[in-house]
N, C-alpha and C. Protein backbone atom coordinates (compact mmCIF):
# COMPACT_ATOMS: atom_id res chain seq x y z
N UNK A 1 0.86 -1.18 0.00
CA UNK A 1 0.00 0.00 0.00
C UNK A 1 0.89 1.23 0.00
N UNK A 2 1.00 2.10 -0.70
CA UNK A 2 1.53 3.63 -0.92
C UNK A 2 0.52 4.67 -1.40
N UNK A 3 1.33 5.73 -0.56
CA UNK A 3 0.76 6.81 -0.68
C UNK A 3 -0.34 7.25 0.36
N UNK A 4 -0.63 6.70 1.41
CA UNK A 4 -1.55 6.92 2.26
C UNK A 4 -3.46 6.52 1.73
N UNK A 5 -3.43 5.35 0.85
CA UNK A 5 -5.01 4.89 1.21
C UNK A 5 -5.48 4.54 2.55
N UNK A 6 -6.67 5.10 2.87
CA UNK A 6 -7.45 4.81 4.15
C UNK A 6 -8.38 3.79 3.90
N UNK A 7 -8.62 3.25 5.28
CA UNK A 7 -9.62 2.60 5.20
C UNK A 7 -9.64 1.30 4.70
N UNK A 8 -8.11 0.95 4.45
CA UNK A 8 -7.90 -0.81 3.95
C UNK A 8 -7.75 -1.80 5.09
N UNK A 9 -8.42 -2.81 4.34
CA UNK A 9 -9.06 -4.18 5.66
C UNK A 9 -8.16 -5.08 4.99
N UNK A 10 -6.80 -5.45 5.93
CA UNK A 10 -6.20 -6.96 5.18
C UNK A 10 -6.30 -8.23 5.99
N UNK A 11 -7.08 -8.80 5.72
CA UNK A 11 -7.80 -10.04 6.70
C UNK A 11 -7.98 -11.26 5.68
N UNK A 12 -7.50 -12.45 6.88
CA UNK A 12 -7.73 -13.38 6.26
C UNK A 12 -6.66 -14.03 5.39
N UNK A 13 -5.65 -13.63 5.16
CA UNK A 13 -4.75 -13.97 4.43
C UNK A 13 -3.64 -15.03 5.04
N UNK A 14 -3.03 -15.60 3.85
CA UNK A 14 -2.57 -16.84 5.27
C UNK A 14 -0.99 -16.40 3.70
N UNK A 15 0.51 -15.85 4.67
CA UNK A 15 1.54 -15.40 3.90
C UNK A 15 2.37 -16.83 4.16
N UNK A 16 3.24 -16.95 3.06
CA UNK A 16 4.29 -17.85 3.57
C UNK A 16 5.72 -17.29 2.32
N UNK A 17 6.41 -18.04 3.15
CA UNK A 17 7.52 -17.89 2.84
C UNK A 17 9.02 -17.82 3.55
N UNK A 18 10.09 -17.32 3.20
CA UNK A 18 11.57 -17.62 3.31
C UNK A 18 11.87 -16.60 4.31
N UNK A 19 11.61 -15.24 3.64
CA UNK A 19 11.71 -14.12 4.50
C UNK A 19 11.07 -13.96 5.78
N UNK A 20 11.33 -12.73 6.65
CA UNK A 20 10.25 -12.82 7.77
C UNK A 20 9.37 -12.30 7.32
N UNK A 21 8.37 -12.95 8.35
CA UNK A 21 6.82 -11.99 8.34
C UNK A 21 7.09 -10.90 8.03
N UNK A 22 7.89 -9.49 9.02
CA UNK A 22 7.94 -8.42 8.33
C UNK A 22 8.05 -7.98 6.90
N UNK A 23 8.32 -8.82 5.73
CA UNK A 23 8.24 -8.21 4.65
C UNK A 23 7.34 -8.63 3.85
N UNK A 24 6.22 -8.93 4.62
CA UNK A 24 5.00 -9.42 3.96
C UNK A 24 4.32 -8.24 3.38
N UNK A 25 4.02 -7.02 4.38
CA UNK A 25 3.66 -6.27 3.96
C UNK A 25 4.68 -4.67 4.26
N UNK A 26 3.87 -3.75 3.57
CA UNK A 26 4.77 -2.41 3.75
C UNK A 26 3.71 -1.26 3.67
N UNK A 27 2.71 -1.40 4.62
CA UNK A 27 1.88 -0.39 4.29
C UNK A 27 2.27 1.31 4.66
N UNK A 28 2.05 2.07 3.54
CA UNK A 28 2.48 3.35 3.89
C UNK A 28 1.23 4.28 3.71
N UNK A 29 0.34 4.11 5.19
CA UNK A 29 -0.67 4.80 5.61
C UNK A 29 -1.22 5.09 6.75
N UNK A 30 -2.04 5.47 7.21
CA UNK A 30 -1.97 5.62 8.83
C UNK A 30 -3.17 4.90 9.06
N UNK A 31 -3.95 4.09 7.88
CA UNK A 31 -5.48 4.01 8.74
C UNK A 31 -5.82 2.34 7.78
N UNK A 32 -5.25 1.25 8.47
CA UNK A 32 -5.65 -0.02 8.15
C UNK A 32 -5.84 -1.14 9.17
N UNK A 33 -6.56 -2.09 9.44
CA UNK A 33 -6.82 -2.76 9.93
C UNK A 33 -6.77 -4.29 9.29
N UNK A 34 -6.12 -5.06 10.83
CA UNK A 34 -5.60 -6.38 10.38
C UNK A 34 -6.27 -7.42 11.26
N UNK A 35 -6.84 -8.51 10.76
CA UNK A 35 -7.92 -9.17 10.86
C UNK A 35 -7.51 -10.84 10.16
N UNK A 36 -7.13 -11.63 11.51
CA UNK A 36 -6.96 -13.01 10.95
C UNK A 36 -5.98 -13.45 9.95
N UNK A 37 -5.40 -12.63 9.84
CA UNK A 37 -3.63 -13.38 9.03
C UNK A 37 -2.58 -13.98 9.61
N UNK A 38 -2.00 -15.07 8.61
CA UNK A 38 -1.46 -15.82 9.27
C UNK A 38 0.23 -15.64 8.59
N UNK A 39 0.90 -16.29 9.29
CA UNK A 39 2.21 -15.80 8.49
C UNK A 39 2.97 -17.27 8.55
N UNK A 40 3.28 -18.18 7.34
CA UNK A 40 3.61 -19.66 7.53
C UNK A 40 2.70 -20.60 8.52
N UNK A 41 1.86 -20.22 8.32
CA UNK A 41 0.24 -21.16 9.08
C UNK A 41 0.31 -20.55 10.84
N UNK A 42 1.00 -19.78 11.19
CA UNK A 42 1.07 -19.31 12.37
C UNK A 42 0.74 -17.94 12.84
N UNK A 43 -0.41 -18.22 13.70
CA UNK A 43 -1.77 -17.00 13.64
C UNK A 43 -0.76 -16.39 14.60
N UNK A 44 0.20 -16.92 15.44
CA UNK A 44 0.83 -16.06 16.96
C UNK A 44 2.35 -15.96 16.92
N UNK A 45 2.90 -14.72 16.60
CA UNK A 45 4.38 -14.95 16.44
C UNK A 45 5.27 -14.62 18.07
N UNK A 46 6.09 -15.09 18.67
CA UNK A 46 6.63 -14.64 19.81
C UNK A 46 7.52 -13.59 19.55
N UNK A 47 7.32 -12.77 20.13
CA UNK A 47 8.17 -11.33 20.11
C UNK A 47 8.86 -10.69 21.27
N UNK A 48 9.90 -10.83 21.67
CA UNK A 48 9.98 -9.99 22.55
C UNK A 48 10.72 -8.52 22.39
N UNK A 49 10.90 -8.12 23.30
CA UNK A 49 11.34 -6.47 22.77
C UNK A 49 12.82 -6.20 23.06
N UNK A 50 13.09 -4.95 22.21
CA UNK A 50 14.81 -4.68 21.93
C UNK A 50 14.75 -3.66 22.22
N UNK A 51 15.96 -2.94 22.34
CA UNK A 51 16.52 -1.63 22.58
C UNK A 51 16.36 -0.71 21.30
N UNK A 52 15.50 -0.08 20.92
CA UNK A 52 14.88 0.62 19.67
C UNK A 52 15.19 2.31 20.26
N UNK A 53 16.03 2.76 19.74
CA UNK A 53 15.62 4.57 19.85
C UNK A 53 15.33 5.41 21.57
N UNK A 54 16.37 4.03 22.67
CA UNK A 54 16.71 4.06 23.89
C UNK A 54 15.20 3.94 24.76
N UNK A 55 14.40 2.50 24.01
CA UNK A 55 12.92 1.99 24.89
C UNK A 55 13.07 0.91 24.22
N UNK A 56 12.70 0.11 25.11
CA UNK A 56 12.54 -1.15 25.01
C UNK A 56 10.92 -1.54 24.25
N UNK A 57 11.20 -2.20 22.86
CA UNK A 57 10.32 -1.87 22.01
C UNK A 57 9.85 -2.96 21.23
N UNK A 58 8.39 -3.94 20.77
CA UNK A 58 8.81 -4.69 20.52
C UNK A 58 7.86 -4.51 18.60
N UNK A 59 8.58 -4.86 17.94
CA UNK A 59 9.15 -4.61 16.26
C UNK A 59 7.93 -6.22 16.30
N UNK A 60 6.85 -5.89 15.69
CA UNK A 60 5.98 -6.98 15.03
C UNK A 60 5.81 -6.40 13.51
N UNK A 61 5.51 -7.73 13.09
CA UNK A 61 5.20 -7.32 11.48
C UNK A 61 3.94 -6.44 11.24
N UNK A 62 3.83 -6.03 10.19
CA UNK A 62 2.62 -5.38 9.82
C UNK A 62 1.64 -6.32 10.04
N UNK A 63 1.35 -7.13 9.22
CA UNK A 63 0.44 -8.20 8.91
C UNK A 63 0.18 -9.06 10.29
N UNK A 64 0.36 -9.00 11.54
CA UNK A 64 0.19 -9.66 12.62
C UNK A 64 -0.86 -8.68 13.37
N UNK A 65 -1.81 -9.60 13.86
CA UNK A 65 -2.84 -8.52 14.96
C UNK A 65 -2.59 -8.92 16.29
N UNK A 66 -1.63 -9.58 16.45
CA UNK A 66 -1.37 -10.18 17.90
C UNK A 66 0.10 -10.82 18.30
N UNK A 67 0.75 -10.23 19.11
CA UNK A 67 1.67 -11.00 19.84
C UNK A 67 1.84 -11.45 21.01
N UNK A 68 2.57 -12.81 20.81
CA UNK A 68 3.23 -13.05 22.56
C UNK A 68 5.02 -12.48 22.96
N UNK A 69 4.64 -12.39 24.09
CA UNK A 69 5.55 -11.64 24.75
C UNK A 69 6.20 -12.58 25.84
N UNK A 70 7.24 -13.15 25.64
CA UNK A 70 7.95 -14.52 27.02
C UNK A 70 8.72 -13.89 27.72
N UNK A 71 9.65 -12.65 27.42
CA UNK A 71 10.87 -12.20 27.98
C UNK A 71 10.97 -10.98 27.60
N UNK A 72 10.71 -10.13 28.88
CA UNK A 72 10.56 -8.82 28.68
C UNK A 72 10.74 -7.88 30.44
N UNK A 73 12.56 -8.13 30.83
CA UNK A 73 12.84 -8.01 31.95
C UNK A 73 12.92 -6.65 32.54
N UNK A 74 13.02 -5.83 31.12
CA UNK A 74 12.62 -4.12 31.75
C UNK A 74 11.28 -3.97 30.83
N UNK A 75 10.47 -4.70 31.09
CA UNK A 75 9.11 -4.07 30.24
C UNK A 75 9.13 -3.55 28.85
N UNK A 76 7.93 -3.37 28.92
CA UNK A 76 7.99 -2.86 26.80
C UNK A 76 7.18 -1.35 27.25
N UNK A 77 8.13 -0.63 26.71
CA UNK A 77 8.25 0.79 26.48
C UNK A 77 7.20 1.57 25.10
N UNK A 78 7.27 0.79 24.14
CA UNK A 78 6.96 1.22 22.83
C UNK A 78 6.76 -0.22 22.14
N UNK A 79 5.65 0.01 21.37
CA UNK A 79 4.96 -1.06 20.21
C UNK A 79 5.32 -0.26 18.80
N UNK A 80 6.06 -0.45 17.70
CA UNK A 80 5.94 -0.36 16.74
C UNK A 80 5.94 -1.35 15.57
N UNK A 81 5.52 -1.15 14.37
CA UNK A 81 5.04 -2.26 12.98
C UNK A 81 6.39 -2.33 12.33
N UNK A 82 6.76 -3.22 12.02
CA UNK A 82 8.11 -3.51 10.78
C UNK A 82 8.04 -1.98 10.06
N UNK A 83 7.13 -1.70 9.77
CA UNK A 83 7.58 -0.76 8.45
C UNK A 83 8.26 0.65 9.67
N UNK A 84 7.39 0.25 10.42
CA UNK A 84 7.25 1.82 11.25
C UNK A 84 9.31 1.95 12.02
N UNK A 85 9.31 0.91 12.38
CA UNK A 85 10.98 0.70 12.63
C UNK A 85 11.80 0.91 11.35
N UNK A 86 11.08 0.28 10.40
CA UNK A 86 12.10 0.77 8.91
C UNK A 86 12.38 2.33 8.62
N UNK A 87 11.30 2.60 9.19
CA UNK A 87 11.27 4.35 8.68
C UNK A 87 11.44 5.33 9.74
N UNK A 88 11.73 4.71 10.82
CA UNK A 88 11.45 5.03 11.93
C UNK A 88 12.52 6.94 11.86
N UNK A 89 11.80 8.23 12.38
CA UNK A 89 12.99 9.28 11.39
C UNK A 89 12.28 9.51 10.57
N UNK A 90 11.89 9.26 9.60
CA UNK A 90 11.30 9.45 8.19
C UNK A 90 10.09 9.78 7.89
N UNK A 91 10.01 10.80 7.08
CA UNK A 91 8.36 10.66 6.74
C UNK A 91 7.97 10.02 5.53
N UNK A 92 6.41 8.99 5.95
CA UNK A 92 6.30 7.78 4.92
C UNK A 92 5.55 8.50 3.66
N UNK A 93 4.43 9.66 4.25
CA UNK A 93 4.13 10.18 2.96
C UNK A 93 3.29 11.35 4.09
N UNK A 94 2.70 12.50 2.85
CA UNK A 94 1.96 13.54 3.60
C UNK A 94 0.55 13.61 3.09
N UNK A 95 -0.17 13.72 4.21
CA UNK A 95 -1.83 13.85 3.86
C UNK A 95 -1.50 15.48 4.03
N UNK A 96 -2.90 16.13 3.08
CA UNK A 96 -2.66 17.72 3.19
C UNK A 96 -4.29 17.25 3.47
N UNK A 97 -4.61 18.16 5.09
CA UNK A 97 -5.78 18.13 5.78
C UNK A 97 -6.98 19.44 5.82
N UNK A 98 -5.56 20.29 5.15
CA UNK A 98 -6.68 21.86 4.93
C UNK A 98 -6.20 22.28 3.24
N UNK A 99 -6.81 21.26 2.17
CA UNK A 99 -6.50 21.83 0.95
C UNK A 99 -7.29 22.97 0.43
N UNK A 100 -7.17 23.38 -0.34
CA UNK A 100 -8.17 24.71 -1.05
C UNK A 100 -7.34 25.08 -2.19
N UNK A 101 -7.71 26.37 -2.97
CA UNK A 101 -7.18 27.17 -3.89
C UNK A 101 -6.52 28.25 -3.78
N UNK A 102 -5.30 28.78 -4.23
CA UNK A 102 -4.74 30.18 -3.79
C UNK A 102 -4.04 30.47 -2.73
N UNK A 103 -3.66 29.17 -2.19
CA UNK A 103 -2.95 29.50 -0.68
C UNK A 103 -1.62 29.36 -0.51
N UNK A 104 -1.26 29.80 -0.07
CA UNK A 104 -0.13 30.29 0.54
C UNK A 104 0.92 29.26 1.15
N UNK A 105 -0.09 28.43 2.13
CA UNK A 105 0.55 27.05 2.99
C UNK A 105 -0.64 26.21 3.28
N UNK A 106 0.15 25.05 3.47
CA UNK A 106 -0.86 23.94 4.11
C UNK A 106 -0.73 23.19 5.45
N UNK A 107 -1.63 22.55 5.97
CA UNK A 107 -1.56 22.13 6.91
C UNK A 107 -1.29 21.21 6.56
N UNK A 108 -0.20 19.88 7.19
CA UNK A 108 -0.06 18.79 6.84
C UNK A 108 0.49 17.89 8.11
N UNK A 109 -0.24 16.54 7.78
CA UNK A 109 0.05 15.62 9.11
C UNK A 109 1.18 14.44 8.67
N UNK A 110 2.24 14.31 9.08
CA UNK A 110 2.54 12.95 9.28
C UNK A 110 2.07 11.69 9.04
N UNK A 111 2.20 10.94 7.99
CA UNK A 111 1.54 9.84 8.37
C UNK A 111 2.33 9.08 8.56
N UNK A 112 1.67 7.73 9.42
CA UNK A 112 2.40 6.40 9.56
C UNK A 112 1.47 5.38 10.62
N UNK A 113 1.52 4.20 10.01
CA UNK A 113 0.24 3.26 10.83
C UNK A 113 0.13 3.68 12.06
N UNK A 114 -1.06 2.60 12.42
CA UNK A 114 -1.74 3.33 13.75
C UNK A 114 -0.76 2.84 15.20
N UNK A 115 -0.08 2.15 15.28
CA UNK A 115 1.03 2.10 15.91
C UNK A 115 1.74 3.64 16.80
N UNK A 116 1.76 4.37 15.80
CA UNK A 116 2.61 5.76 16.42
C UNK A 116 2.86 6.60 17.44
């Protein structure tokens, strides 16, 4: 997904493959919902969390609506999506929220999944 579409439902999908889960998907939007995907027939991936941007953080794929957590001795600080760690710094794309004609400047938001 690019460019910021709203409102996409990715459910149901069962991914496989070599790579990790994380590069199943790469959504670059702020407004999708994930619903019953599986990643190599496995609805539950174990995750625990790393030292991300000085918080203990734990990096799930896009395409996952759920993790377990086994080992997590200073707590989890921050939840972010594969893509959102990829870009993490970066802006993924810009919604303009006050467009019109003749102007001068715009208002514009950040986007990046609902994670943020």
């Amino acid at each position: 997904m690019r460019d910021g579409p709203q409102n996409v439902v990715i459910a149901d999908n069962h991914f496989v493959g070599d790579a990790p889960a994380s590069q199943a998907l790469r959504p670059q939007t702020d407004s999708y919902v994930v619903i019953g995907n599986r990643y190599n027939f496995q609805c539950r991936a174990t995750i625990n969390p790393i030292a991300l941007a000085g918080r203990q953080t734990i990096v799930c794929p896009d395409i996952l609506e759920d993790v377990m957590v086994t080992y997590a001795p200073s707590g989890v600080q921050s939840m972010l999506t594969g893509y959102q760690a990829a870009t993490l710094g970066q802006i993924g794309f810009l919604r303009i929220t006050a467009g019109g004609t003749g102007y001068t400047q715009a208002a514009i938001t950040r986007g990046c999944p609902d994670l943020c």
